[in-house]
N, C-alpha and C. Protein backbone atom coordinates (compact mmCIF):
# COMPACT_ATOMS: atom_id res chain seq x y z
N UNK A 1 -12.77 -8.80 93.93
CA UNK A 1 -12.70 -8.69 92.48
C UNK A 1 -12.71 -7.21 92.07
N UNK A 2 -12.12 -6.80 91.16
CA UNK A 2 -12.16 -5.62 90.21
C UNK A 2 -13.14 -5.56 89.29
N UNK A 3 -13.18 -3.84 89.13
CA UNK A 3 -13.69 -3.62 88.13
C UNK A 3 -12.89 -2.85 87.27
N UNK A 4 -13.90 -2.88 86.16
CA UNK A 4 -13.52 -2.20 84.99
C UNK A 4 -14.54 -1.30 83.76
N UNK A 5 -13.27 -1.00 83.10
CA UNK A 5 -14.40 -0.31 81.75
C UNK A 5 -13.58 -0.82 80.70
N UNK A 6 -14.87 -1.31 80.03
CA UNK A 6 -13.90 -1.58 78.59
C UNK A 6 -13.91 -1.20 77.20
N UNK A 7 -13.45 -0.54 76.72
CA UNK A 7 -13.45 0.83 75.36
C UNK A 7 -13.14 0.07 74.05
N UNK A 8 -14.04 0.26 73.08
CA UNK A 8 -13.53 0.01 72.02
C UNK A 8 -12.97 1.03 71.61
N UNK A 9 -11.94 1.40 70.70
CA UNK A 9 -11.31 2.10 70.05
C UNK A 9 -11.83 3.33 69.03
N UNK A 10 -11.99 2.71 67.73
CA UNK A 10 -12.23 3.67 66.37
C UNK A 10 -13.85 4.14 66.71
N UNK A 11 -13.86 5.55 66.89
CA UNK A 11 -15.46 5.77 66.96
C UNK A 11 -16.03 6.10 68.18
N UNK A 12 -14.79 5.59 69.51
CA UNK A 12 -15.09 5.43 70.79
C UNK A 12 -14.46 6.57 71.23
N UNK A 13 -12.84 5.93 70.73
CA UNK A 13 -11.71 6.66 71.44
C UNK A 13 -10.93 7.57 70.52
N UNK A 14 -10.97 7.27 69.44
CA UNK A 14 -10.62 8.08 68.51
C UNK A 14 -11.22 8.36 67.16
N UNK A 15 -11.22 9.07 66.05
CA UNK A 15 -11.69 9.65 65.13
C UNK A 15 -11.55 8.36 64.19
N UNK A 16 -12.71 7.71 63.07
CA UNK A 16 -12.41 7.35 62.26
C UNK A 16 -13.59 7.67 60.95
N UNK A 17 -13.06 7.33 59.99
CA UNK A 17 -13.99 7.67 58.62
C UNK A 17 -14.71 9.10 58.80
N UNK A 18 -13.40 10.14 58.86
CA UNK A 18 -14.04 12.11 59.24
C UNK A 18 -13.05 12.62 58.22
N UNK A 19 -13.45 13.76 58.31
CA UNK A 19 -12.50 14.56 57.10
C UNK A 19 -11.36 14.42 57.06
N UNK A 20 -10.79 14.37 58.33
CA UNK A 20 -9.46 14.26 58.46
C UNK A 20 -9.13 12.85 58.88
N UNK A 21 -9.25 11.96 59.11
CA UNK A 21 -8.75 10.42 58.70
C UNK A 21 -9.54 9.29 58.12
N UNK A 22 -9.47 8.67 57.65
CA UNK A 22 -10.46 7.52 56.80
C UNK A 22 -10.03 6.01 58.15
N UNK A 23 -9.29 6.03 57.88
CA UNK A 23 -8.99 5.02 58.72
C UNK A 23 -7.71 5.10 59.55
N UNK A 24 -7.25 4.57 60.74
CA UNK A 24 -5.86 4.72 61.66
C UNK A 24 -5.17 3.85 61.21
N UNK A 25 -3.89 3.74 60.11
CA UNK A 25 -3.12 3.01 59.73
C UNK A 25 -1.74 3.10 60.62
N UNK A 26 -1.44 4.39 61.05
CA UNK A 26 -0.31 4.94 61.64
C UNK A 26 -0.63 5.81 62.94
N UNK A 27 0.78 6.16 63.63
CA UNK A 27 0.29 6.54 64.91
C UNK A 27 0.02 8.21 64.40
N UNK A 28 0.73 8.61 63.16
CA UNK A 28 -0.06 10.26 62.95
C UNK A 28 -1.26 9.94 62.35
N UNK A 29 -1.99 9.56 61.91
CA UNK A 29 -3.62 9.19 62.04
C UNK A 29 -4.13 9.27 62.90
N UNK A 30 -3.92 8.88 64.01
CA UNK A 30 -4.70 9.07 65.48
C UNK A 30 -4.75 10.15 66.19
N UNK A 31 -6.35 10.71 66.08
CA UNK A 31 -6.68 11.85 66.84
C UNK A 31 -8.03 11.13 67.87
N UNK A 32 -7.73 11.62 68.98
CA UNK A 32 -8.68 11.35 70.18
C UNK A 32 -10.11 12.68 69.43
N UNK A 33 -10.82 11.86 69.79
CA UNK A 33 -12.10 12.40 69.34
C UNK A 33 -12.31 13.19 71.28
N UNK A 34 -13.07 15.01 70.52
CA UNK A 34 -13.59 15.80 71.87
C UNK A 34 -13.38 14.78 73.45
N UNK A 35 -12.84 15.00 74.31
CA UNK A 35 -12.70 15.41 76.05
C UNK A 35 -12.75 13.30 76.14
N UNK A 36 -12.29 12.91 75.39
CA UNK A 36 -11.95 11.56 75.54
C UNK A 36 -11.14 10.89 76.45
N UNK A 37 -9.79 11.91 76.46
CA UNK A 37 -8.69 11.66 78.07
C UNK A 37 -9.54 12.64 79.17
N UNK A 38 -10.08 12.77 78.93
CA UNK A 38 -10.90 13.32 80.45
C UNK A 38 -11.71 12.56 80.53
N UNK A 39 -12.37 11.94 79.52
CA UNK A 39 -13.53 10.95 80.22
C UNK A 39 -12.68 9.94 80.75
N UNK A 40 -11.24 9.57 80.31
CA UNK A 40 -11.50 8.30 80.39
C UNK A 40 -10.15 8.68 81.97
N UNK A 41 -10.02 9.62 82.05
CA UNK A 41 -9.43 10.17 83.67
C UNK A 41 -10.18 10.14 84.58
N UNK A 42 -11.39 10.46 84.47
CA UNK A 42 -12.50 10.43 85.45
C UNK A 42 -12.70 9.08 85.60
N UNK A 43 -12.76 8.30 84.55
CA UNK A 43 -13.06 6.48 84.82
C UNK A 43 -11.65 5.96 85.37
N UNK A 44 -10.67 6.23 85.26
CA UNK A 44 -9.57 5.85 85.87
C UNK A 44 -9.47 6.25 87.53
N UNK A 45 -10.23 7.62 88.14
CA UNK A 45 -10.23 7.41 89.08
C UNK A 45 -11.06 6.81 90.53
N UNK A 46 -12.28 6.17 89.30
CA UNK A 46 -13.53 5.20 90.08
C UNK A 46 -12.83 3.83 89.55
N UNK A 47 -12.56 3.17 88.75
CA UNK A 47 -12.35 2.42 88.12
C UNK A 47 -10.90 1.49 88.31
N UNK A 48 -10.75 0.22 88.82
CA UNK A 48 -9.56 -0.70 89.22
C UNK A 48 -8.96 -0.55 87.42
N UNK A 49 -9.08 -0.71 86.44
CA UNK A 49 -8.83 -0.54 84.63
C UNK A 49 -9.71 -0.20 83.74
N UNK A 50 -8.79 0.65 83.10
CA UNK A 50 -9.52 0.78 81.96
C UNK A 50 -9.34 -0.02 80.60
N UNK A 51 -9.67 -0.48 79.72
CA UNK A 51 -9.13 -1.70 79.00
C UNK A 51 -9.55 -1.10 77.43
N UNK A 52 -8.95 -1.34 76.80
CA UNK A 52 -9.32 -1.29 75.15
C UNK A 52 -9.63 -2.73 74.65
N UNK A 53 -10.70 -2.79 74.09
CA UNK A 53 -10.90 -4.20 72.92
C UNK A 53 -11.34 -3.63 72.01
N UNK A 54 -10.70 -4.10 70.86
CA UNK A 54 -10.61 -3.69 69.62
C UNK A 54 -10.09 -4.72 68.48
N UNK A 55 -11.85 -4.64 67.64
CA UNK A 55 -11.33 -5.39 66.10
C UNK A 55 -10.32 -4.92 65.35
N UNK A 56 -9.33 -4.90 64.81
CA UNK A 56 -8.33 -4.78 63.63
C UNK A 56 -8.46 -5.42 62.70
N UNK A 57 -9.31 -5.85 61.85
CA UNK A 57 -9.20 -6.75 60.63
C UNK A 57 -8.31 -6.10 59.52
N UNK A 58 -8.00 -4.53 59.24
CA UNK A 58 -7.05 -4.26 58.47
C UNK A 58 -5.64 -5.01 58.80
N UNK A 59 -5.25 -5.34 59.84
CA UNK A 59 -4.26 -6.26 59.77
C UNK A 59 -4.46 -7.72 59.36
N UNK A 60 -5.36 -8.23 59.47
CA UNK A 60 -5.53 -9.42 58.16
C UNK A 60 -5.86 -9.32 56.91
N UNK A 61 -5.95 -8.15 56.59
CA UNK A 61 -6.60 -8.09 55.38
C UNK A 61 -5.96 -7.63 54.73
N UNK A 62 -4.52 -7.46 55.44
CA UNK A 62 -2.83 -6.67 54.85
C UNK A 62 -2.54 -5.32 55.02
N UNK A 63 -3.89 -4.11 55.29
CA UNK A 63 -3.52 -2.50 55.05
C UNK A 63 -2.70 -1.98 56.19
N UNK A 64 -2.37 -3.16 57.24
CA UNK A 64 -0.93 -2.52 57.80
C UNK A 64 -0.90 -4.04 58.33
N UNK A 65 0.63 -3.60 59.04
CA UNK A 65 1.19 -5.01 59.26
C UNK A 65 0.94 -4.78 61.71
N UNK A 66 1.31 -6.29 62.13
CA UNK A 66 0.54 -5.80 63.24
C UNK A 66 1.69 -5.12 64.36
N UNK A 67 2.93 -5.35 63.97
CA UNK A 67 3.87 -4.08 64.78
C UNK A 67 3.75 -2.55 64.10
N UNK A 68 2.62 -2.29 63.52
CA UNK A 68 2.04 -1.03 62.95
C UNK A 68 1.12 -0.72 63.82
N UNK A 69 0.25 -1.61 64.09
CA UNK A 69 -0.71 -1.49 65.28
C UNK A 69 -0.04 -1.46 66.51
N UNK A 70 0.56 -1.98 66.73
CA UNK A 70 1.10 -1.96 68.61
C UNK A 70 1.62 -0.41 68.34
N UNK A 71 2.06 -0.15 67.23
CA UNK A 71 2.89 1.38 67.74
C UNK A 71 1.77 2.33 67.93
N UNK A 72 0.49 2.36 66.87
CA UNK A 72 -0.39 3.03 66.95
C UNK A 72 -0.94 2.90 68.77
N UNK A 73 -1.13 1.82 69.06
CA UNK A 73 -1.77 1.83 70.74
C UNK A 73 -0.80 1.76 71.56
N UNK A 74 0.80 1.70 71.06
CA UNK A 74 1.81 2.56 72.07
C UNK A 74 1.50 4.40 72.36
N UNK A 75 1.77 4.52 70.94
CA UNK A 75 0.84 6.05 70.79
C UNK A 75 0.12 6.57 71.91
N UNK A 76 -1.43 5.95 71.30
CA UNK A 76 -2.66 6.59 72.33
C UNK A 76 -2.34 6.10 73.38
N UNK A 77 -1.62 5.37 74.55
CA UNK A 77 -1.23 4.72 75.73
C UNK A 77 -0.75 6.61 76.14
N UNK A 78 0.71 6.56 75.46
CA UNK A 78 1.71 7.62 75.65
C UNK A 78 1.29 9.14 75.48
N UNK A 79 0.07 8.99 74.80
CA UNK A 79 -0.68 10.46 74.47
C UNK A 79 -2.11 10.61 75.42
N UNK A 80 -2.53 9.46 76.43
CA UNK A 80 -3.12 9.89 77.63
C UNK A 80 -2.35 9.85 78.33
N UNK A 81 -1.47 9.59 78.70
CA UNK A 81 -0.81 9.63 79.58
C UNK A 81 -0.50 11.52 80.22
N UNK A 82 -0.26 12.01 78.87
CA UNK A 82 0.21 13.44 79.10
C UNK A 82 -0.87 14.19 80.01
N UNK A 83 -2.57 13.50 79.73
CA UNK A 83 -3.71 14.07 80.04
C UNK A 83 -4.16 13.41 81.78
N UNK A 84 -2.94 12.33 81.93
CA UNK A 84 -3.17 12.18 83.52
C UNK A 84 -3.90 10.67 82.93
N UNK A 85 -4.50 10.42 82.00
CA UNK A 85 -5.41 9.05 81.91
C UNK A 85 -4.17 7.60 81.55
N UNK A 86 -5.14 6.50 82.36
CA UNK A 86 -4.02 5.74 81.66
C UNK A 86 -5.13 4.74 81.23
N UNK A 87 -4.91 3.62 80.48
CA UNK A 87 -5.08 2.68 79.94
C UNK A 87 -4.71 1.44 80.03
N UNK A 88 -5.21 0.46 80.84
CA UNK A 88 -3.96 -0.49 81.70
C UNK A 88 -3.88 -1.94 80.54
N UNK A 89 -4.72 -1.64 79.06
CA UNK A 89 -3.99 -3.11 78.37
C UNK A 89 -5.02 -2.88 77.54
N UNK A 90 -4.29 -3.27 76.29
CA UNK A 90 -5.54 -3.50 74.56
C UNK A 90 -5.26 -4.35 74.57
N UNK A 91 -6.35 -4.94 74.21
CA UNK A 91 -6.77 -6.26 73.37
C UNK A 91 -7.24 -6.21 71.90
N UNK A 92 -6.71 -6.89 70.95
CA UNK A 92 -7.16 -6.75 69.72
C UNK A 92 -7.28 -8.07 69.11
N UNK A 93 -8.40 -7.70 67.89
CA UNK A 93 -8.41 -9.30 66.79
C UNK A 93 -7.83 -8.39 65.74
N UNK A 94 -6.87 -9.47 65.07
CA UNK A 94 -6.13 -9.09 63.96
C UNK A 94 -6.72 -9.60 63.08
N UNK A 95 -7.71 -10.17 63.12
CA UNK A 95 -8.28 -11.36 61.99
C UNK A 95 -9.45 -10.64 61.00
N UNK A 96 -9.28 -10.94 59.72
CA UNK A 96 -10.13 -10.36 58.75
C UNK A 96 -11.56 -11.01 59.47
N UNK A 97 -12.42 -9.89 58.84
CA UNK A 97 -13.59 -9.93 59.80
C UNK A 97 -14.65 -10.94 59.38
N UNK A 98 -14.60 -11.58 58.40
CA UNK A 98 -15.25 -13.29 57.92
C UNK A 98 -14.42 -14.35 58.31
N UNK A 99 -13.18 -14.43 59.43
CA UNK A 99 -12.60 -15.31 59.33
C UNK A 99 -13.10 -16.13 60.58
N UNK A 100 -13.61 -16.05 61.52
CA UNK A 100 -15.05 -16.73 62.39
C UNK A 100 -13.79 -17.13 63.64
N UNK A 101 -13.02 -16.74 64.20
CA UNK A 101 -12.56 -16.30 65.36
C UNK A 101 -13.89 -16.02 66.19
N UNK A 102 -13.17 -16.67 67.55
CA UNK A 102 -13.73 -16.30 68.43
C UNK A 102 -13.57 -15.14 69.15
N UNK A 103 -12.04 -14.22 68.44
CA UNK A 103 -11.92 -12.74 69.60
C UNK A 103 -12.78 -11.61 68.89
N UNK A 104 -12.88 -11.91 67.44
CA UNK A 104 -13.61 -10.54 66.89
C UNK A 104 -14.89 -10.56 67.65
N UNK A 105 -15.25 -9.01 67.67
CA UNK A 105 -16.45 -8.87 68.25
C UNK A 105 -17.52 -8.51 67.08
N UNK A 106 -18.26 -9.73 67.89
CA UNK A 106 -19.40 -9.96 68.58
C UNK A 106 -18.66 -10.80 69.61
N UNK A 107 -18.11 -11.36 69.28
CA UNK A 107 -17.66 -12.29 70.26
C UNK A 107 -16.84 -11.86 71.77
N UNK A 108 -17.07 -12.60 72.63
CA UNK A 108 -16.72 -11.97 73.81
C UNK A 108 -15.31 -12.26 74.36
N UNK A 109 -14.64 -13.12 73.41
CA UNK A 109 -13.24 -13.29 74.07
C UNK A 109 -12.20 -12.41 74.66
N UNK A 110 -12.32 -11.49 74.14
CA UNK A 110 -11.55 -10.23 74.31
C UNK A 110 -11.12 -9.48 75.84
N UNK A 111 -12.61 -9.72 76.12
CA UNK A 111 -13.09 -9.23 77.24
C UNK A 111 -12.88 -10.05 78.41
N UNK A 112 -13.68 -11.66 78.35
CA UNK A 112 -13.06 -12.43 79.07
C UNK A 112 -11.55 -12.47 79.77
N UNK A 113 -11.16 -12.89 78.57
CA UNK A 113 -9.50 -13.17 79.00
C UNK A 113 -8.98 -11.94 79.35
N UNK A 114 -9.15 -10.94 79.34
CA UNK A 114 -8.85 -10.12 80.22
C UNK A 114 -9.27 -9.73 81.51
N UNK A 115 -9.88 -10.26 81.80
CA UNK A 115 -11.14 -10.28 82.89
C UNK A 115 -10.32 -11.08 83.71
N UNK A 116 -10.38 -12.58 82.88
CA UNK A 116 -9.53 -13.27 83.86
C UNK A 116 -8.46 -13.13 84.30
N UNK A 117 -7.28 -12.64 83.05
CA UNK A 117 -6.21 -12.16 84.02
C UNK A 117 -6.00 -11.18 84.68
N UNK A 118 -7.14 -9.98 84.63
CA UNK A 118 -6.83 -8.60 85.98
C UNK A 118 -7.66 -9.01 86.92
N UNK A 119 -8.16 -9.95 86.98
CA UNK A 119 -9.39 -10.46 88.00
C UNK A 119 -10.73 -9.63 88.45
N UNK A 120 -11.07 -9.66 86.77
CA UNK A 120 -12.93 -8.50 87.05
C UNK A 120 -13.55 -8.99 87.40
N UNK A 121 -14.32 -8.47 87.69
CA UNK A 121 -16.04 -8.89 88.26
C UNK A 121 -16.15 -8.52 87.44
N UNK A 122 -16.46 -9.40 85.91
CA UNK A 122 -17.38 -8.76 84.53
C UNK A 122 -18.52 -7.67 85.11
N UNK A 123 -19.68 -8.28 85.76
CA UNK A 123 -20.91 -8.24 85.72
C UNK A 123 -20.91 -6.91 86.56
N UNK A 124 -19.57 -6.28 86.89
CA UNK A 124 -19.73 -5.06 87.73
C UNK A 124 -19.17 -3.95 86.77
N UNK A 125 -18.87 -4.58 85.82
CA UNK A 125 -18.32 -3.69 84.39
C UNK A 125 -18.92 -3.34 83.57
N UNK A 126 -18.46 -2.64 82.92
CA UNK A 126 -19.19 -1.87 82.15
C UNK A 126 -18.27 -2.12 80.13
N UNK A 127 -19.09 -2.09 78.83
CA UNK A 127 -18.01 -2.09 77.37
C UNK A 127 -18.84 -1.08 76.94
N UNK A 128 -17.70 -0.18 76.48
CA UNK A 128 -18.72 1.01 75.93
C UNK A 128 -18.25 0.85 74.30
N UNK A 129 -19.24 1.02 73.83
CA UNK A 129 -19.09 0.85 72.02
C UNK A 129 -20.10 1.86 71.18
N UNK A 130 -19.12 1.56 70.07
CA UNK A 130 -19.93 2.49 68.98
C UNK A 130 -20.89 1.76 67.94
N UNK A 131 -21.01 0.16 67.85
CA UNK A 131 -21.79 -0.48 67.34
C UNK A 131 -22.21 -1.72 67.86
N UNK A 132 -23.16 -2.11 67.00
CA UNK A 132 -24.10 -3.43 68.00
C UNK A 132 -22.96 -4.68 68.35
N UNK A 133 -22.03 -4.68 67.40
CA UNK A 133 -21.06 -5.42 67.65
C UNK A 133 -20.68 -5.36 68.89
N UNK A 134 -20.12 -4.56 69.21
CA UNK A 134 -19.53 -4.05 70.90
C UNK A 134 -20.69 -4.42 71.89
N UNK A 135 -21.62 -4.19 71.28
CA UNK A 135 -22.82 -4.51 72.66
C UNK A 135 -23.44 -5.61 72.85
N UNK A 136 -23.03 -6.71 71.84
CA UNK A 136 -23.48 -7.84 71.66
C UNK A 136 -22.02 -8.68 72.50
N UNK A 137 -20.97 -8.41 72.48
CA UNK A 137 -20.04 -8.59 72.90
C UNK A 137 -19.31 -8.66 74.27
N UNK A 138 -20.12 -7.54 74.70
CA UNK A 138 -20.48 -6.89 76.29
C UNK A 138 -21.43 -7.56 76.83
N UNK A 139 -22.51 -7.92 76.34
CA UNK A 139 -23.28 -8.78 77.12
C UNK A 139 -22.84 -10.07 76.97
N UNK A 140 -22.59 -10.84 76.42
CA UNK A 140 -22.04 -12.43 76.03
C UNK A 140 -20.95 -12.26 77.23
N UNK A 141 -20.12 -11.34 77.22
CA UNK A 141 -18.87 -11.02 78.64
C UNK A 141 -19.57 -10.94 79.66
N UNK A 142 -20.66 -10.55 80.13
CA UNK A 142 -21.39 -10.32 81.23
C UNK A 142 -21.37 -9.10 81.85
N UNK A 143 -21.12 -7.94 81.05
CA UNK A 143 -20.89 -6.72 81.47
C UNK A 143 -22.11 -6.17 81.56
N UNK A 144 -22.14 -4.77 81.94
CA UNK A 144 -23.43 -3.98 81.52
C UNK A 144 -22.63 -2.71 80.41
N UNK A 145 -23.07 -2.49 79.58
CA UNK A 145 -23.13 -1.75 78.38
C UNK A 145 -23.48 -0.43 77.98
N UNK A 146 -22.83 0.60 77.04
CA UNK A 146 -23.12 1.71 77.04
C UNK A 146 -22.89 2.12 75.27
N UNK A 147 -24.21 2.17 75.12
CA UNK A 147 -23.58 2.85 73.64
C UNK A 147 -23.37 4.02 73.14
N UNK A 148 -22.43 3.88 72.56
CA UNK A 148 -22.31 5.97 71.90
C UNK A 148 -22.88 5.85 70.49
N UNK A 149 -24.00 7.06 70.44
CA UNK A 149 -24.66 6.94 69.33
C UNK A 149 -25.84 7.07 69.43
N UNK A 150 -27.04 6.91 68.41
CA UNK A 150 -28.26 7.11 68.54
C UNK A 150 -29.07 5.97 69.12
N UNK A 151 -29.59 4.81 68.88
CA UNK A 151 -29.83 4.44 69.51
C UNK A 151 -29.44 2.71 69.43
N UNK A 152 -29.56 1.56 70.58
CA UNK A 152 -29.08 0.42 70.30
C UNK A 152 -30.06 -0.09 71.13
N UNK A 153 -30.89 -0.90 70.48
CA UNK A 153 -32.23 -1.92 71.83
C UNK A 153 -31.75 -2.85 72.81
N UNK A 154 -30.18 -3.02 72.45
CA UNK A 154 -29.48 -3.96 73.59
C UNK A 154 -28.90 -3.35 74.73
N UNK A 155 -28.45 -2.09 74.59
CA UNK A 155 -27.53 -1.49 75.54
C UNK A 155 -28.68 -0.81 76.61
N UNK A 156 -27.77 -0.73 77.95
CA UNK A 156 -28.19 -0.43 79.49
C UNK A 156 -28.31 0.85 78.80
N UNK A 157 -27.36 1.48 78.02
CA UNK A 157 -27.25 3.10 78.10
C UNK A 157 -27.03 4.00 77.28
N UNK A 158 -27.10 4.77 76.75
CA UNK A 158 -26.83 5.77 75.54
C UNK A 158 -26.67 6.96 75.27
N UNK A 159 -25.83 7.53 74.69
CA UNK A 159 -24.79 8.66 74.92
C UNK A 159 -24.25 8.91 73.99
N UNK A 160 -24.17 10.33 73.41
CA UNK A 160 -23.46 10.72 72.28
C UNK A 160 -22.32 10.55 72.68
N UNK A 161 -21.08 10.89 72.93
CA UNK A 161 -19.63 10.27 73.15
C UNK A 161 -19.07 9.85 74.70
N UNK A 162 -18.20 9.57 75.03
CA UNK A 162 -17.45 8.97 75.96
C UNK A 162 -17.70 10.02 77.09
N UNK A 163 -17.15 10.80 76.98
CA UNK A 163 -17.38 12.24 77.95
C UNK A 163 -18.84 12.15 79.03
N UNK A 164 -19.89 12.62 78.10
CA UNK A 164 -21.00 12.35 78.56
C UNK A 164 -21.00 11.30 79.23
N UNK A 165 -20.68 9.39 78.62
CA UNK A 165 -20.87 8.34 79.35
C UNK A 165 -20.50 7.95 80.67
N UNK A 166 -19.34 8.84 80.85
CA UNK A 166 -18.44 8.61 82.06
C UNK A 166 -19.26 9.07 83.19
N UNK A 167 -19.90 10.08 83.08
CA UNK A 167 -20.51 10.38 84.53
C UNK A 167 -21.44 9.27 84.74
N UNK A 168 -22.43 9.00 83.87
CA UNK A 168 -23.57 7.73 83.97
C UNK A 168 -23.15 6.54 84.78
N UNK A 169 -21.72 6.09 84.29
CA UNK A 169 -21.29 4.93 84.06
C UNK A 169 -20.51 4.89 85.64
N UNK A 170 -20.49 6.20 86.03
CA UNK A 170 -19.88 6.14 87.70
C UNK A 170 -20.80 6.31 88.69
N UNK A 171 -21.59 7.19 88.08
CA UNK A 171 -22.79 7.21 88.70
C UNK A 171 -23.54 5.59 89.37
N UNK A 172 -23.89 5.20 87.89
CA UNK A 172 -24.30 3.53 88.03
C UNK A 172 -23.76 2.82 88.66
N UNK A 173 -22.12 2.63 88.80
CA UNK A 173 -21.26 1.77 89.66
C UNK A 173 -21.42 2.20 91.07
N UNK A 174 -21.79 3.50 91.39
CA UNK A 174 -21.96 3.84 92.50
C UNK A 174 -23.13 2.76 93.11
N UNK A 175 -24.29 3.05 92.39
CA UNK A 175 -25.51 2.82 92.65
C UNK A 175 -25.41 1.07 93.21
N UNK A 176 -24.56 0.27 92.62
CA UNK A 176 -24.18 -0.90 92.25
C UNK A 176 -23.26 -1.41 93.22
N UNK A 177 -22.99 -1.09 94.00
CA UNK A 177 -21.87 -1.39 94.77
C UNK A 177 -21.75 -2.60 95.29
């Protein structure tokens, strides 16, 4: 079985609600927040995938349509790439965020079904997030967890951004073997 890492997006992987973007509607909106394709190069070279799951409820809720989104995560795909990192598949909920889906997170679908089709060993993985959502989500998947941010009483781990997490998070898999 494989492993993996699995990234949420806005907050994780890129900039959202900062001076310079409110939200990623388009692919010029998207700026990778500080040494983000390096963290996530370093996890690409311990790591069988790296995976994106990611809520979108602005696409149910109309503020873009969802071949607006695929271009945006064609984008960041095509803009690590330049940095050597790759990204081997997003997952997203398009669904407004009261609409009680099972992929939005909290919920762990996301993760699963991807799991199942690259064939993870959840429980040897790792979801790194920027809110309890993500970490509530990560554990229900059976992962172990990393939060960016101050602090979360659920998560294995905690870390101001991605960068920092990556050594921990290889470190740990080491330890884990």
């Amino acid at each position: 079985m494989k492993r993996a890492v699995f990234l949420d997006r806005d907050g994780v992987i890129n900039e959202v609600l900062t001076n310079r973007v409110k939200f990623v509607n388009q692919p010029k909106d998207f700026y990778f927040l500080p040494g983000v394709p390096e963290a996530i190069n370093k996890l690409n070279n311990y790591f069988d995938h790296i995976f994106v799951v990611t809520n979108q409820g602005g696409v149910g809720l109309g503020f873009m349509k969802e071949a607006q989104l695929i271009k945006i995560h064609e984008h960041m795909i095509k803009e690590l790439k330049k940095s050597g990192a790759e990204v081997h598949d997003v997952a997203f909920c398009p669904h407004k965020p009261k609409a009680g889906c099972e992929c939005r997170k909290p919920g762990s679908k996301m993760i699963v079904d991807l799991g199942k089709k690259y064939e993870i060993d959840l429980p040897r993985s790792y979801m790194v997030g920027d809110t309890d959502t993500d970490i509530q989500a990560g554990k229900k998947a059976g992962t172990k967890t990393v939060f960016l941010g101050k602090s979360d009483p659920l998560a294995d781990a905690i870390f101001p951004d991605l960068f920092t997490a990556a050594d921990w998070i290889i470190e740990d898999a080491n330890r884990n073997q």
